[in-house]
C-alpha atoms as a PDB file:
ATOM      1  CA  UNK A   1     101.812  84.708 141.713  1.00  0.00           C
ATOM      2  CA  UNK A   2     100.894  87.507 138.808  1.00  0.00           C
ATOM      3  CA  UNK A   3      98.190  86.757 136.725  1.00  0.00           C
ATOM      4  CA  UNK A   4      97.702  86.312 133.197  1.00  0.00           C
ATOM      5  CA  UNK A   5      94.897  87.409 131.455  1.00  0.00           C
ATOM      6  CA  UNK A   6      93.747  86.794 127.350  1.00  0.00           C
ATOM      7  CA  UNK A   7      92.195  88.715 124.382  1.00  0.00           C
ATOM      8  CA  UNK A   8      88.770  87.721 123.911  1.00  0.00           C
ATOM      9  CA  UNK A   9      89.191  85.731 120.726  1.00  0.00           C
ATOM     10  CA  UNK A  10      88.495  82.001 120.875  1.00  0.00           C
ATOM     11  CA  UNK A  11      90.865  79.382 119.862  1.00  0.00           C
ATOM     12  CA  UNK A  12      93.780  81.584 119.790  1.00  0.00           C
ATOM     13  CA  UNK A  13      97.102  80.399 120.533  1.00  0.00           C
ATOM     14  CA  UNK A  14      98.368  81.854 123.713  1.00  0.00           C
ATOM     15  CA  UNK A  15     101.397  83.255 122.004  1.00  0.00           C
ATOM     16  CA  UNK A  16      99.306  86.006 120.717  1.00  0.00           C
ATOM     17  CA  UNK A  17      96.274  86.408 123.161  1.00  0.00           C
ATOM     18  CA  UNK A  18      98.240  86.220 126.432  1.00  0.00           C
ATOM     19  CA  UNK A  19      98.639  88.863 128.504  1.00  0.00           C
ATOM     20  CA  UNK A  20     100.926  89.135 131.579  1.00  0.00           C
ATOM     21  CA  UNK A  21     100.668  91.379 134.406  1.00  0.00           C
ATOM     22  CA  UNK A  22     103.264  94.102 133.912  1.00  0.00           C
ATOM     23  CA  UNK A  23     102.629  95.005 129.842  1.00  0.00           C
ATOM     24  CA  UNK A  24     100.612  97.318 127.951  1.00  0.00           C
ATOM     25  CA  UNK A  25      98.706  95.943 124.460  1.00  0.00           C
ATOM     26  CA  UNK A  26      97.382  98.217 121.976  1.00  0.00           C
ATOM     27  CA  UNK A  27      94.650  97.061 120.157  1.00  0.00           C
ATOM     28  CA  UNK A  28      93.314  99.135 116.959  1.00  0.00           C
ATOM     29  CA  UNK A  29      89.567  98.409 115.740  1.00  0.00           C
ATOM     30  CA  UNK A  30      88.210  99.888 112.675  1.00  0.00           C
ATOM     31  CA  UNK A  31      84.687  99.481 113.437  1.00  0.00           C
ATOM     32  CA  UNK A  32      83.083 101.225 116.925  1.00  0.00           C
ATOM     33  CA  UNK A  33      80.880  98.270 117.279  1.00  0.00           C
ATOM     34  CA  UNK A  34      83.207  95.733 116.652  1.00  0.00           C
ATOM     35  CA  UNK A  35      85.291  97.215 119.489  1.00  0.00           C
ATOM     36  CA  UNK A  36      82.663  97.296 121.933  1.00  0.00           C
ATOM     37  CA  UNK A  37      81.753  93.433 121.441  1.00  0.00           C
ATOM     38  CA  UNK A  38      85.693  92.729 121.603  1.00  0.00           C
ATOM     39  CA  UNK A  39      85.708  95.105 124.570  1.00  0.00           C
ATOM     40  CA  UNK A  40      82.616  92.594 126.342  1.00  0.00           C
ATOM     41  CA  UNK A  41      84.231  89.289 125.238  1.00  0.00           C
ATOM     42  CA  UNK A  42      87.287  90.273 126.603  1.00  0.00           C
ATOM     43  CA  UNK A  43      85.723  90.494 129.866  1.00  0.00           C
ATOM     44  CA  UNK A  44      83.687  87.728 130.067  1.00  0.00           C
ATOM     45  CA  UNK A  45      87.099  85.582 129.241  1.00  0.00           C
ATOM     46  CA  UNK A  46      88.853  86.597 132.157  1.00  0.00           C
ATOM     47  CA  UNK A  47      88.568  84.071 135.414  1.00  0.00           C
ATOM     48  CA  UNK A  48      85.704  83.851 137.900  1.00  0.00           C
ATOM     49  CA  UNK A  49      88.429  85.001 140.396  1.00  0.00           C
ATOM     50  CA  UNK A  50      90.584  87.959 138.047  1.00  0.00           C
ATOM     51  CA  UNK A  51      90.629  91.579 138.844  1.00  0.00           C
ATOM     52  CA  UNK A  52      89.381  93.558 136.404  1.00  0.00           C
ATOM     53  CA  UNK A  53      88.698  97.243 135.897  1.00  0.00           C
ATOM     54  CA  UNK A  54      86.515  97.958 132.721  1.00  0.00           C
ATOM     55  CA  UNK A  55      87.018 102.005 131.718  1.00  0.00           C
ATOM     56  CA  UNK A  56      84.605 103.176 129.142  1.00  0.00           C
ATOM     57  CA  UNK A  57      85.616 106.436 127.918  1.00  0.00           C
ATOM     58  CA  UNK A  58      82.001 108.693 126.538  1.00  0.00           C
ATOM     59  CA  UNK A  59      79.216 106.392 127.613  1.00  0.00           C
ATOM     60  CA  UNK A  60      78.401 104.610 130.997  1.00  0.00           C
ATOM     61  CA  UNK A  61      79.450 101.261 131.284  1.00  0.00           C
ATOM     62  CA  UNK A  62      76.254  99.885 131.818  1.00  0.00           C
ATOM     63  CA  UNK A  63      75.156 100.985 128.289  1.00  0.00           C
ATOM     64  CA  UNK A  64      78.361  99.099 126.942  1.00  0.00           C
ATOM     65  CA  UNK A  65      79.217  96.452 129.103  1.00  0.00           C
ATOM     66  CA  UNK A  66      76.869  93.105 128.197  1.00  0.00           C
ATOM     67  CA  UNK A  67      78.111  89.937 130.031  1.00  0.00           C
ATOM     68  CA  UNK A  68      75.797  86.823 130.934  1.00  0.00           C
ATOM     69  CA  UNK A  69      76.163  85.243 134.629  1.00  0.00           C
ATOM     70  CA  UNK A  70      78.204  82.050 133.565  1.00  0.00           C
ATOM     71  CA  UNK A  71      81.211  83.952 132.139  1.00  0.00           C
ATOM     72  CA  UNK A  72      83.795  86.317 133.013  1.00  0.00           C
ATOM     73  CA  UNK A  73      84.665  87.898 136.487  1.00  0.00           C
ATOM     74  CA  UNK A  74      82.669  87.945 139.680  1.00  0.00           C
ATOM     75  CA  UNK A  75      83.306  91.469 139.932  1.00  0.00           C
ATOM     76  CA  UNK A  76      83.975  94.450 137.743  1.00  0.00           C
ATOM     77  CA  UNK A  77      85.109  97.466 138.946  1.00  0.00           C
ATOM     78  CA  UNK A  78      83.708 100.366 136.452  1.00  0.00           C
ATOM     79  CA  UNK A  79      84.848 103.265 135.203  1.00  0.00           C
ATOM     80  CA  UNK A  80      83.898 106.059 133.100  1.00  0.00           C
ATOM     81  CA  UNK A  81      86.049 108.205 131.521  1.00  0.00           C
ATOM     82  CA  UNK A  82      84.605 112.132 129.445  1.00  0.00           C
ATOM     83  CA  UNK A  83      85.588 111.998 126.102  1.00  0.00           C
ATOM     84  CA  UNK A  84      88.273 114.521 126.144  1.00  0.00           C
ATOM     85  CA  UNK A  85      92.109 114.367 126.628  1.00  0.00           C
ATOM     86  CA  UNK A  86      92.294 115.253 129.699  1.00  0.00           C
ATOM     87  CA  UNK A  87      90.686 112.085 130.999  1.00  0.00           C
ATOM     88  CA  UNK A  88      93.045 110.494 129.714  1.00  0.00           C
ATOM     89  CA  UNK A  89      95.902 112.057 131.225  1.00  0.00           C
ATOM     90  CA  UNK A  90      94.759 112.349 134.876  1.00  0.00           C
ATOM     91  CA  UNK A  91      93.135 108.199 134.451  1.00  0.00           C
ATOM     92  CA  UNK A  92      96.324 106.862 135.971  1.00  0.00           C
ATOM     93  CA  UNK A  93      95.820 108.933 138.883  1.00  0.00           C
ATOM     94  CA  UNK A  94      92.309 108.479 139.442  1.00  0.00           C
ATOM     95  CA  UNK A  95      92.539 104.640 138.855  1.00  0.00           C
ATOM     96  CA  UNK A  96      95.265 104.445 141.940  1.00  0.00           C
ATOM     97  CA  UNK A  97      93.197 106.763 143.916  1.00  0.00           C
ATOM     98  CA  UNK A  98      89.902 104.219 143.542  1.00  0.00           C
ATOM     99  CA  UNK A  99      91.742 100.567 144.081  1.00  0.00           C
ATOM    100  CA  UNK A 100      95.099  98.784 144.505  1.00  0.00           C
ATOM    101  CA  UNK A 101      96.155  98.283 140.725  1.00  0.00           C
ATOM    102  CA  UNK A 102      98.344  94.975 141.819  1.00  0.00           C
ATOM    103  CA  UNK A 103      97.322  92.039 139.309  1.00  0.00           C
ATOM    104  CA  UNK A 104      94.569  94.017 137.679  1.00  0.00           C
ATOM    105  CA  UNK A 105      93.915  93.894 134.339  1.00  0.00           C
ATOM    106  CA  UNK A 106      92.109  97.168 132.758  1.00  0.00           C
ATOM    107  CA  UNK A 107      90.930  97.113 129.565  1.00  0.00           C
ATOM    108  CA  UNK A 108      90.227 100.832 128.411  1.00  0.00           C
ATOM    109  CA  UNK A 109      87.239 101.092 125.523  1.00  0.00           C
ATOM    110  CA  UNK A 110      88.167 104.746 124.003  1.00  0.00           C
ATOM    111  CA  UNK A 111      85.804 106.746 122.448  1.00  0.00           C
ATOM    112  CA  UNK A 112      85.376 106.539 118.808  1.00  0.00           C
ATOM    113  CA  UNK A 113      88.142 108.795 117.751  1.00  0.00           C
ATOM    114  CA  UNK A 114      89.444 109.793 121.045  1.00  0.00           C
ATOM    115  CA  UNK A 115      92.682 109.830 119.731  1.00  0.00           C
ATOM    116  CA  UNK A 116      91.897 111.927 116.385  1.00  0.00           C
ATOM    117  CA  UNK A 117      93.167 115.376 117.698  1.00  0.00           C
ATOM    118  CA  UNK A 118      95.894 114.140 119.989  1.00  0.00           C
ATOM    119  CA  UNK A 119      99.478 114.887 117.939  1.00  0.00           C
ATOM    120  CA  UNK A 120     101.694 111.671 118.151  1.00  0.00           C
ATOM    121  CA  UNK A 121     104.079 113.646 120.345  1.00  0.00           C
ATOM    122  CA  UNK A 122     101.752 112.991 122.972  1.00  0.00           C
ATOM    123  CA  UNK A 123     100.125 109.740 122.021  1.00  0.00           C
ATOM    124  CA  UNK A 124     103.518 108.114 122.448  1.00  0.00           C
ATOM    125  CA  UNK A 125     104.313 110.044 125.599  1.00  0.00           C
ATOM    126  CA  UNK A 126     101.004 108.659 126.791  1.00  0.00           C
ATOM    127  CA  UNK A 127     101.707 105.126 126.256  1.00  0.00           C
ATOM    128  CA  UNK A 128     105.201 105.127 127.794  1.00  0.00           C
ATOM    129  CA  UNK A 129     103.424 106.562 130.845  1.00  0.00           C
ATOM    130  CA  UNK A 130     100.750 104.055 131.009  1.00  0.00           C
ATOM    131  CA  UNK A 131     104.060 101.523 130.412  1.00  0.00           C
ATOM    132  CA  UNK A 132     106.115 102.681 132.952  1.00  0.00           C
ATOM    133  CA  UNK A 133     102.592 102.895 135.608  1.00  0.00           C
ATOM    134  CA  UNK A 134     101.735  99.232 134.290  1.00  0.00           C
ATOM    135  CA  UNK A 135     105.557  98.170 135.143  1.00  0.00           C
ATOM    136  CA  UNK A 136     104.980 100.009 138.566  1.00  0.00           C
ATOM    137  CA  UNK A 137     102.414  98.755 139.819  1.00  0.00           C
ATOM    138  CA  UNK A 138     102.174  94.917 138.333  1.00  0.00           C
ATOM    139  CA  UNK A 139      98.977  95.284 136.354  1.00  0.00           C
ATOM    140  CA  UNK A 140      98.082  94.593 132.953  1.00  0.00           C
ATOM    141  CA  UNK A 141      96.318  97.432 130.688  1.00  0.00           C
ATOM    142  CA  UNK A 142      94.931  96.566 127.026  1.00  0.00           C
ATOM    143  CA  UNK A 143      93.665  99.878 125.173  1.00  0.00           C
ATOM    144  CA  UNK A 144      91.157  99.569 122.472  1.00  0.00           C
ATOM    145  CA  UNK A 145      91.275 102.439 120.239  1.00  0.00           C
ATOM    146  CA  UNK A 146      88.632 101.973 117.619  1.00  0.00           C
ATOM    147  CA  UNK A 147      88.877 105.256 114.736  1.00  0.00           C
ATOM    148  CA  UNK A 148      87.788 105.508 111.074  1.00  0.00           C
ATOM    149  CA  UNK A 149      91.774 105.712 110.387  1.00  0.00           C
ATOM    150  CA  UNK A 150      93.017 103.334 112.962  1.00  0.00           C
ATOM    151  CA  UNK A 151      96.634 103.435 110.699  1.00  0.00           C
ATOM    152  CA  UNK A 152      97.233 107.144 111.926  1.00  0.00           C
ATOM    153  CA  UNK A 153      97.512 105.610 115.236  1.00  0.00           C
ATOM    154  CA  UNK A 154      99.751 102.479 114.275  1.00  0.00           C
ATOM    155  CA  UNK A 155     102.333 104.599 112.471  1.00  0.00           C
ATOM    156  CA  UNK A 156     103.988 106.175 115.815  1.00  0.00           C
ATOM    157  CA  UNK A 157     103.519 103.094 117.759  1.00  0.00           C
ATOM    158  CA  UNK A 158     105.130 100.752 115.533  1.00  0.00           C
ATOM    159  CA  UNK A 159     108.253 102.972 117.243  1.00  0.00           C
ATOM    160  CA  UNK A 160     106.870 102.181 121.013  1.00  0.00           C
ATOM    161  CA  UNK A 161     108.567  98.592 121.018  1.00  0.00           C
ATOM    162  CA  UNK A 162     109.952  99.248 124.173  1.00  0.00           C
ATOM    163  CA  UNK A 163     106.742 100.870 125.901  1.00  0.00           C
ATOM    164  CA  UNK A 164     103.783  98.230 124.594  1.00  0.00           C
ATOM    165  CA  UNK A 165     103.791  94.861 124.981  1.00  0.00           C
ATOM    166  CA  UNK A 166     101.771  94.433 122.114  1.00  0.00           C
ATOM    167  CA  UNK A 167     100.314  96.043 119.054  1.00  0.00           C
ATOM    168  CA  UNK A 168      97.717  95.031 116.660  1.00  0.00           C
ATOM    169  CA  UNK A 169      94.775  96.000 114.652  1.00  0.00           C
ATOM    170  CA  UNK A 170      91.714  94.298 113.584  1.00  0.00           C
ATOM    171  CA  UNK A 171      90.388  95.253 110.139  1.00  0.00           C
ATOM    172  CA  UNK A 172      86.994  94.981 108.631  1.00  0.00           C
ATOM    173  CA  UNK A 173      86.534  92.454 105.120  1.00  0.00           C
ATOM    174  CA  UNK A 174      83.352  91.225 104.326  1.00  0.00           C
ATOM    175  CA  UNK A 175      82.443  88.689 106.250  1.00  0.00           C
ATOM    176  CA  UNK A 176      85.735  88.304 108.561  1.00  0.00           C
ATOM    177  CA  UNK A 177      88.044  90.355 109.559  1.00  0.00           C
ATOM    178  CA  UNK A 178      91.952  90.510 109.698  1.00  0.00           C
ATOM    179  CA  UNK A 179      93.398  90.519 112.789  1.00  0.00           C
ATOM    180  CA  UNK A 180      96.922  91.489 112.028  1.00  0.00           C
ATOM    181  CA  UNK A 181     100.211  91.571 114.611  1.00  0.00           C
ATOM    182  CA  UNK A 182     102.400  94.101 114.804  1.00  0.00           C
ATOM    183  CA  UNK A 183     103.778  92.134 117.598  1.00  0.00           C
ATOM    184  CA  UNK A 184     102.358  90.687 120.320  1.00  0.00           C
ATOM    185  CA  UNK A 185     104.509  89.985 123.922  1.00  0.00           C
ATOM    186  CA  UNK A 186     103.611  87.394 125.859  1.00  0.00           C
ATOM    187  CA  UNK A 187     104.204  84.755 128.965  1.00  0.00           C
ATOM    188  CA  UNK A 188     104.876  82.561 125.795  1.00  0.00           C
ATOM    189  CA  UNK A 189     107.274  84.966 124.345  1.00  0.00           C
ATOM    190  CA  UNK A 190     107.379  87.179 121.584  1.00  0.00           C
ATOM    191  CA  UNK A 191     105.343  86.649 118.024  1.00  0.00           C
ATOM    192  CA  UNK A 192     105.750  88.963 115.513  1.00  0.00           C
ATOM    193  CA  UNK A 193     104.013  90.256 112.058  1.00  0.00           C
ATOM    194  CA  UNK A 194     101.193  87.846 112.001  1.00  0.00           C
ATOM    195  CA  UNK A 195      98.322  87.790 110.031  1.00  0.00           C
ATOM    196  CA  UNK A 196      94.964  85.890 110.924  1.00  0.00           C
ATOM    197  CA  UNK A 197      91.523  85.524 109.952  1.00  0.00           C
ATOM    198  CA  UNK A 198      89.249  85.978 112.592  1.00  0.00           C
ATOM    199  CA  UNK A 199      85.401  85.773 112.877  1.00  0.00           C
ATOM    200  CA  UNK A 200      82.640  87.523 114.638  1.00  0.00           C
ATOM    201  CA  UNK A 201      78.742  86.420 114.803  1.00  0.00           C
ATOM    202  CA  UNK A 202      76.609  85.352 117.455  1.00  0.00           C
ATOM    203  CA  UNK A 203      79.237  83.104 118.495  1.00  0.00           C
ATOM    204  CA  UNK A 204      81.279  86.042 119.134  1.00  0.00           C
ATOM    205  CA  UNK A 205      84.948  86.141 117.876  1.00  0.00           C
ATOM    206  CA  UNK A 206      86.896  83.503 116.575  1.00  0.00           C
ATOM    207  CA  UNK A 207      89.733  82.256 114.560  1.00  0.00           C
ATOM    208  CA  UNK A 208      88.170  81.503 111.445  1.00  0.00           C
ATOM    209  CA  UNK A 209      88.111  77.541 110.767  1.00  0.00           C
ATOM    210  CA  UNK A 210      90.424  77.461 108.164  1.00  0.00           C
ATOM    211  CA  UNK A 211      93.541  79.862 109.595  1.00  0.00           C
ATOM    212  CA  UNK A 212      96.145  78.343 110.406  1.00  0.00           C
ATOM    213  CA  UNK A 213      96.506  76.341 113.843  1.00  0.00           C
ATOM    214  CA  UNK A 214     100.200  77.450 114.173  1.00  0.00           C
ATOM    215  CA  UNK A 215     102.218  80.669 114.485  1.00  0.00           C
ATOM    216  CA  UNK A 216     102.729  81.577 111.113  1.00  0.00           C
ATOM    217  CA  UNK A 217     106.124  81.226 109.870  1.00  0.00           C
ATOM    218  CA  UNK A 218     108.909  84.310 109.395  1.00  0.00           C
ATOM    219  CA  UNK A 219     110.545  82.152 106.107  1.00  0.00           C
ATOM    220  CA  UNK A 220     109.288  84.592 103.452  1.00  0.00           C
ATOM    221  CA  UNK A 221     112.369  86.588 102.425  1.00  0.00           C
ATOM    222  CA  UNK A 222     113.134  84.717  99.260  1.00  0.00           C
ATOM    223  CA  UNK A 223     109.778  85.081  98.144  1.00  0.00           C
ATOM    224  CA  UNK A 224     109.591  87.756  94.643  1.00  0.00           C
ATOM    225  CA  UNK A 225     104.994  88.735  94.684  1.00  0.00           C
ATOM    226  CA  UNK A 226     105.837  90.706  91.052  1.00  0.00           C
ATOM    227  CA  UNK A 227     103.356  92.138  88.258  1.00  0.00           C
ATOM    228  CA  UNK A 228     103.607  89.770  85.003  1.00  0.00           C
ATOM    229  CA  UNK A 229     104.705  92.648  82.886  1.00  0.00           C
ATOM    230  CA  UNK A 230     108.194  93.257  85.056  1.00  0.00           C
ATOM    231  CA  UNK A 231     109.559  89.971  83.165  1.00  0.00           C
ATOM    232  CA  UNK A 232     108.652  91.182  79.681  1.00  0.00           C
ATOM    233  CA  UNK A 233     106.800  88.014  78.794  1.00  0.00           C
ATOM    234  CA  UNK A 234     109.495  85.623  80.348  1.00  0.00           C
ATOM    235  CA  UNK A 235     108.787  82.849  82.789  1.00  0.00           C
ATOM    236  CA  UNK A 236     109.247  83.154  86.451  1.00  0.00           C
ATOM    237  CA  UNK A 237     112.968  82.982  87.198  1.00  0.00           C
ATOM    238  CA  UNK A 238     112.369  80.467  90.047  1.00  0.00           C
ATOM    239  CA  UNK A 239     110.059  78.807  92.352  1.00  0.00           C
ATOM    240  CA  UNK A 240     110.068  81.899  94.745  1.00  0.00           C
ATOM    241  CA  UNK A 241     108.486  84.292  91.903  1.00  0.00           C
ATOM    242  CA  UNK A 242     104.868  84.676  92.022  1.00  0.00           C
ATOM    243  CA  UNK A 243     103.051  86.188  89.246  1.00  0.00           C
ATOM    244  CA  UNK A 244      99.765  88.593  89.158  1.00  0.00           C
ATOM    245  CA  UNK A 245      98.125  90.367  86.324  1.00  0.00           C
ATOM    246  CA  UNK A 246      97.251  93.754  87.941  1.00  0.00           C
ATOM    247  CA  UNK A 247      99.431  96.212  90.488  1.00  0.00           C
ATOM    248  CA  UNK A 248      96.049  95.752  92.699  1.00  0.00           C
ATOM    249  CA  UNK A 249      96.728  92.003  93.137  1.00  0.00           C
ATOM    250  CA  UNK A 250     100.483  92.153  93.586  1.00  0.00           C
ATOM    251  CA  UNK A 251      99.390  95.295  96.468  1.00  0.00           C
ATOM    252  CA  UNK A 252      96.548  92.802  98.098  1.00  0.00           C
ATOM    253  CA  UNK A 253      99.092  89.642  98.088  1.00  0.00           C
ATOM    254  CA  UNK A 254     102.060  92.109  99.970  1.00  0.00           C
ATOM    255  CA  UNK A 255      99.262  92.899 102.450  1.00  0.00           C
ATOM    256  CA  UNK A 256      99.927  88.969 103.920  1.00  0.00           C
ATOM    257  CA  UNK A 257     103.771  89.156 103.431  1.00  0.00           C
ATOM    258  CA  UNK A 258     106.538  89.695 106.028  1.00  0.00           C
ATOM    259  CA  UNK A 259     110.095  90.616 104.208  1.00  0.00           C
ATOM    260  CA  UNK A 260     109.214  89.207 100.789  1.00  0.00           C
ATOM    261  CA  UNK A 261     110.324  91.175  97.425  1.00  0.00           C
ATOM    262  CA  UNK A 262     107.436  93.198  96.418  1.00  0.00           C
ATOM    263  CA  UNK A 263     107.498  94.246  92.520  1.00  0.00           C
ATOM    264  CA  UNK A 264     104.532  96.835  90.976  1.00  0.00           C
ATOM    265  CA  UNK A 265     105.008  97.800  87.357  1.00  0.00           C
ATOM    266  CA  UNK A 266     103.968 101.473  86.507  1.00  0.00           C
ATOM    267  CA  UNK A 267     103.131 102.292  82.517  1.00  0.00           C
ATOM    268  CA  UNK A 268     101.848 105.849  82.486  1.00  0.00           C
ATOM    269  CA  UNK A 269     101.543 108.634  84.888  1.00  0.00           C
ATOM    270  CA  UNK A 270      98.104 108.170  86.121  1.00  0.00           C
ATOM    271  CA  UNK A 271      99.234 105.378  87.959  1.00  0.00           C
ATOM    272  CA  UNK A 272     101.368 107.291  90.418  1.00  0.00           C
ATOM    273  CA  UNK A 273      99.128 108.006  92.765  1.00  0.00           C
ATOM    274  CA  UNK A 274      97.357 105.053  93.243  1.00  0.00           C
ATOM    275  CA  UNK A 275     100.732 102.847  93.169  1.00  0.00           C
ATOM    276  CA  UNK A 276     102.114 105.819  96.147  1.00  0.00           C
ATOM    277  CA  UNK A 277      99.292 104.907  98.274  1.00  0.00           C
ATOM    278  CA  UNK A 278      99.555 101.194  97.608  1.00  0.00           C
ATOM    279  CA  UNK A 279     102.981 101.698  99.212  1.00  0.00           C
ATOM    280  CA  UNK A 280     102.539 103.658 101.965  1.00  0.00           C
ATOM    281  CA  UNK A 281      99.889 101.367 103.113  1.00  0.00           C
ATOM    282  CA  UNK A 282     102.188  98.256 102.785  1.00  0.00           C
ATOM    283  CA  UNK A 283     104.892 100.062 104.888  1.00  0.00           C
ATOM    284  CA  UNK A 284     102.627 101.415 108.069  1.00  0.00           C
ATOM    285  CA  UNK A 285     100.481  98.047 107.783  1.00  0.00           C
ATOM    286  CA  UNK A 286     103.880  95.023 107.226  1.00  0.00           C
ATOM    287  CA  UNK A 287     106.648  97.264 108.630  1.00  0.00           C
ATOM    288  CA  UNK A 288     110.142  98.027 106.971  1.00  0.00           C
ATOM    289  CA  UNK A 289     111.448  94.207 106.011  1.00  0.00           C
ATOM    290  CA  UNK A 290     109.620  94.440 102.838  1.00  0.00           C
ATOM    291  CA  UNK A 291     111.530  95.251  99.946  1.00  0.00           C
ATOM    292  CA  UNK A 292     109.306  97.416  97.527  1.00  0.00           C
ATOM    293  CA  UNK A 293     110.119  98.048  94.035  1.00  0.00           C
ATOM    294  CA  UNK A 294     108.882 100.036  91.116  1.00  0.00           C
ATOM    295  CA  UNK A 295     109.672  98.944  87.663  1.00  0.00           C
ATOM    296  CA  UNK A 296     108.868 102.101  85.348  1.00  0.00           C
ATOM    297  CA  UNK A 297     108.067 100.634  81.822  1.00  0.00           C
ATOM    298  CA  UNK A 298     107.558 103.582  80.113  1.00  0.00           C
ATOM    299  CA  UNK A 299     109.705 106.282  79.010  1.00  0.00           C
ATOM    300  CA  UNK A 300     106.576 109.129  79.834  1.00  0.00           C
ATOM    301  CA  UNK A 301     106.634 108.461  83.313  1.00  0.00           C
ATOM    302  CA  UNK A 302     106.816 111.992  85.483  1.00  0.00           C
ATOM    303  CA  UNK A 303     109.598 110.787  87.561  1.00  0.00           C
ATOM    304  CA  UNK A 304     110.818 114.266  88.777  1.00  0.00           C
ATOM    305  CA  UNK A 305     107.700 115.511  90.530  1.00  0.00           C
ATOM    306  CA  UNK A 306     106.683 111.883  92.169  1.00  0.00           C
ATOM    307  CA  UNK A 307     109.375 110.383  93.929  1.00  0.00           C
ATOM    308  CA  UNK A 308     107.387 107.025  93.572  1.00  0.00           C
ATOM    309  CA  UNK A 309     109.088 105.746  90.782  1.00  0.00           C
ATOM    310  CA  UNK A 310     112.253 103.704  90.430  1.00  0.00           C
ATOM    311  CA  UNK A 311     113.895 102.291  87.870  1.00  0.00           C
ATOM    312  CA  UNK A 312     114.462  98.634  89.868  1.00  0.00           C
ATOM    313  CA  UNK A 313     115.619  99.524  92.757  1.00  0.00           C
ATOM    314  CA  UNK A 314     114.591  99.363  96.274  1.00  0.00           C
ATOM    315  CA  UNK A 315     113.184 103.275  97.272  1.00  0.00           C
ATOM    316  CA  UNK A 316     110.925 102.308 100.347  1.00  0.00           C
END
C-alpha cells in the first residue's frame, strides 16, 4: 500500500497538507529560520513507522534537525548535501545509491539561496527530473526553498503544473504568516489558489484560530476590489463592487483574490512605478484569472514610455 505523508502544519485540512507517494511539492519560505522549524515539524509529523530521508543542503543535519522522542519517525536516514549546484544535480543518484527510495518521503531543506544563481532554464529542468525520479521510483519529495526573493522562484514554476504536485509559499506578516497555494495535489484531490493564515510559536505551526475551517471557495469572479475615485463620486454599481480609498488598499485586498476585477486609479506620473510593481506582484503571487485594470484620470499621465497605464481596459 503507498504511503501518505503531511506538511507539518496542524489542523490543516488534508486537501492541502497531504502528500502521496509518487509527487513532488514545492514549498517557498521567506524566512531561513522559519524553514528550518517547518523543515523539523514536518518530520516529527510523519508516522512512528514512515520512511523518511531528511537532506540538509550547507549544514549537518544534526545542527538542524531538532525532534523530541514522542514524535515523528523511528528512524531518519540523513543526508547532507554542499551548498553548490552540483549537489543538487548528482542528489538523485546518490540518494538511490544509499537506500531503496520505494515509499520514502524526502524532504530536502536547501540552503538559504541555493537557488539564487541557478537560471530558470535549469530550475525547471531540475524539478521535472526530480518528478519523473519521484514517479519512478514511488516516493514522495517536498523541497523547501527558503530565499530573500522566494517570488523569483515561483514565477517559472507556476508553469511546472505537470512536474510538481504542489506549489506554495509561506510569507512573513507580523505576527502570522500567509501560507498561500499555488496549488496543492493531493490523495484528496486537487485545491487550488488558496490563501490561509497560519501561525508559528512555541506551539509550532498552525492554522491560525480564526481561518477558515473549509477550502476556501473559487466564487470570486463577479467580485469588482476598485479605488473610490474610478466612479467619479458615484455609488457602487452593485453588491459585487467594493470600495477603498488608496491604490495600496485596493493592491493589499487583490493579494486574497482569485479571478476578481481588480481596478487602481492612477492621477499623475509618479504613481507609475509603484502601481507597475503593485501589478506584477499580483500576477506572479494570484496567477493570470485576475483581471487588472488601470483607470488613468489625468490627462498628464506619461503613457508612451510606461506601458502600465490603460485607459479601462484589461492590459495584464
Amino acid at each position: 500500500m503507498d504511503n501518505v505523508f503531511t506538511l507539518g502544519i496542524s489542523s490543516l485540512w488534508d486537501e492541502v497538507c497531504h502528500m502521496p507517494v509518487g509527487g513532488v511539492w514545492w514549498l517557498n519560505v521567506d524566512r531561513y529560520a522559519d524553514a528550518v522549524s517547518l523543515f523539523n515539524q514536518t518530520l516529527a509529523a510523519q508516522a512512528k513507522n514512515s520512511h523518511v530521508a531528511a537532506l540538509v543542503m550547507g549544514n549537518k543535519p544534526k545542527d538542524i534537525i531538532s525532534l523530541d522522542h514522542t514524535h515523528g519517525p523511528d528512524n531518519i536516514a540523513l543526508f547532507t548535501l554542499p551548498n553548490r549546484p552540483q549537489a543538487l544535480e548528482e542528489i538523485h543518484r546518490d540518494l538511490v545509491c544509499s537506500l531503496e527510495p520505494g515509499n520514502y518521503l524526502f524532504i530536502l531543506l536547501c540552503a538559504e539561496n541555493a537557488w539564487q544563481n541557478i537560471n530558470n532554464e535549469k530550475l525547471c529542468a531540475w524539478v521535472e527530473k526530480t518528478s519523473r525520479w519521484a514517479q519512478y521510483h514511488r516516493c514522495a519529495f517536498l523541497a523547501i526553498n527558503s530565499a530573500q526573493d522566494i517570488d523569483r522562484q515561483l514565477t517559472p514554476l507556476l508553469r511546472e503544473y505537470r512536474s510538481l504536485s504542489g506549489l506554495a509559499s509561506i510569507r512573513y506578516q507580523g505576527d502570522r504568516h500567509i501560507f498561500d497555494i499555488a496549488w496543492w495535489g493531493s490523495d484528496k484531490g486537487i485545491s487550488a489558489q488558496q490563501q490561509l493564515m497560519v501561525q508559528h510559536d512555541d506551539a509550532g505551526w498552525r492554522l491560525a484560530q480564526d481561518a477558515e475551517t473549509s477550502v476556501q471557495p473559487r466564487s470570486d469572479e463577479k467580485a469588482i476590489l476598485s479605488h473610490v475615485r474610478v466612479l467619479e463620486g458615484a455609488p457602487p454599481l452593485s453588491e459585487y463592487w467594493t470600495l477603498f480609498d488608496t491604490n495600496d488598499e485596493v493592491f493589499n485586498a487583490g493579494r486574497t483574490a482569485q479571478a476578481a476585477t481588480i481596478l487602481f486609479s492612477i492621477t499623475q506620473n509618479t504613481q507609475i512605478e509603484q502601481l507597475g510593481c503593485y501589478i506584477h506582484t499580483l500576477r506572479r503571487q494570484r496567477g493570470t484569472a485576475l483581471k487588472i485594470i488601470v483607470r488613468e484620470q489625468t490627462r498628464a499621465c506619461a503613457r508612451p514610455m510606461s506601458g502600465y497605464c490603460s485607459a479601462a481596459a484589461p492590459a495584464w
